[in-house]
Protein backbone atom coordinates (compact mmCIF):
# COMPACT_ATOMS: atom_id res chain seq x y z
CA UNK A 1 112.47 119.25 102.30
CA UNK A 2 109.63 116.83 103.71
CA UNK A 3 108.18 119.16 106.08
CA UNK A 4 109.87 122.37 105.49
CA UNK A 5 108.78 125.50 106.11
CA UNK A 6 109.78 128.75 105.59
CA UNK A 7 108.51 132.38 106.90
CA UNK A 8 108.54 135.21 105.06
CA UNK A 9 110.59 138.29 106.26
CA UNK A 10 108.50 140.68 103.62
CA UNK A 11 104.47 140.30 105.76
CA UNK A 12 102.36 142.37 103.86
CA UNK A 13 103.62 141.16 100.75
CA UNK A 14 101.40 139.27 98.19
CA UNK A 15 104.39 137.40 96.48
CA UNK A 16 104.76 134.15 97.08
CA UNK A 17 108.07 132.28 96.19
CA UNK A 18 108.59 128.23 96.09
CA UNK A 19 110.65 128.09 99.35
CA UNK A 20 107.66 130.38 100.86
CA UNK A 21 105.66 127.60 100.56
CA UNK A 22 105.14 124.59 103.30
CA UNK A 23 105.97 121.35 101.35
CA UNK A 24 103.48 118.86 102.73
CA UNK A 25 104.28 115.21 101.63
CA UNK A 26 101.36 112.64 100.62
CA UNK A 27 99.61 110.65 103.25
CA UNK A 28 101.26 106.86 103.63
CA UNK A 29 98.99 104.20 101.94
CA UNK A 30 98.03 101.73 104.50
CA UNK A 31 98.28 97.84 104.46
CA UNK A 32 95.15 95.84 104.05
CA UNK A 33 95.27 94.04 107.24
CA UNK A 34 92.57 91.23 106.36
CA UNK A 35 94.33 90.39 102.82
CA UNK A 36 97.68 90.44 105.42
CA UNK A 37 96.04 87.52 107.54
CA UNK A 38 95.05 85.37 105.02
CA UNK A 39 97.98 85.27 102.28
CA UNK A 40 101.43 84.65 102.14
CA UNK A 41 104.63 85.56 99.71
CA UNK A 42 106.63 82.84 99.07
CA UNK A 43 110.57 83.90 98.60
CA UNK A 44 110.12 84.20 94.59
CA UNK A 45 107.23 87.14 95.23
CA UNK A 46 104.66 84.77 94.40
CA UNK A 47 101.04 84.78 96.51
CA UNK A 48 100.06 81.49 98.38
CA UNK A 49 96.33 81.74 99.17
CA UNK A 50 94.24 79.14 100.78
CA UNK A 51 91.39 77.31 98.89
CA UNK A 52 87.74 77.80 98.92
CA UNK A 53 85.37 75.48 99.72
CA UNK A 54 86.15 74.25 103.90
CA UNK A 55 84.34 76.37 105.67
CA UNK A 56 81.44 73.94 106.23
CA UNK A 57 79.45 70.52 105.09
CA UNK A 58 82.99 68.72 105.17
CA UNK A 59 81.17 65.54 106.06
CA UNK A 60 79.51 65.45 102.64
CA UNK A 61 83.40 65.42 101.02
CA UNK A 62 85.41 63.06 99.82
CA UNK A 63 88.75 62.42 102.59
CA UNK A 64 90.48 62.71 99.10
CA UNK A 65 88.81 66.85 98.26
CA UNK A 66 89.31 67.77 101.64
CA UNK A 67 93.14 66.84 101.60
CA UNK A 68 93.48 68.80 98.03
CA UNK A 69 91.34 72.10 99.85
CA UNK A 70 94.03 71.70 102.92
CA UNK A 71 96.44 72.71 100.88
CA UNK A 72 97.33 76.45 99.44
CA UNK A 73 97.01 77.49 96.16
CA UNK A 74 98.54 80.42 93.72
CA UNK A 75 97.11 83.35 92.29
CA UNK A 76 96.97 84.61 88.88
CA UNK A 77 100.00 86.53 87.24
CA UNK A 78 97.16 89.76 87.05
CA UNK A 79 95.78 89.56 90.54
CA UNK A 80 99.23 88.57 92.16
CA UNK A 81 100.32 92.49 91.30
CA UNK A 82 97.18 93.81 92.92
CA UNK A 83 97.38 91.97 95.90
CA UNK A 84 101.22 92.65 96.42
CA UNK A 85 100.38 96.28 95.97
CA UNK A 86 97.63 96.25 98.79
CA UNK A 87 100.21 94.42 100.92
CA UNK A 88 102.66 97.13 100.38
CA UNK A 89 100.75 100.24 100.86
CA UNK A 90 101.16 101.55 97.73
């Protein structure tokens, strides 16, 4: 019924019934496109996230830190629903 309308053969009439009505369905939720670009689920639903911490003074790092920041991290059990849900629109 996604869409449906129906017109009434009574037109001066006040009464409205249920299939009288247009059914509008909600608007789709979007995706957030920047949280899109920057994560990824693995195969078990879980969020891979890169690290903080690279963006600059690299020089001043350890070759040892910057090989742990190339790599990606999880996300916690709470914030992994959240982000999943802004990923799916919903």
């Amino acid at each position: 019924m996604k869409g449906f309308s129906f017109v009434s053969p009574r037109k001066n009439s006040m009464e409205v019934t249920y299939l009288e009505m247009e059914v509008v369905s909600m608007p789709k939720l979007k995706t957030h496109k920047g949280l899109k670009k920057r994560i990824k689920i693995s195969a078990k639903g879980k969020v891979k996230r890169p690290k903080a911490g690279k963006g600059h003074l690299m020089s001043g790092k350890s070759g040892r830190r910057r090989a742990h920041l190339r790599k990606k991290t999880g996300v916690s059990s709470a914030f992994n629903k959240t982000m999943t849900r802004a990923l799916r629109g919903s």
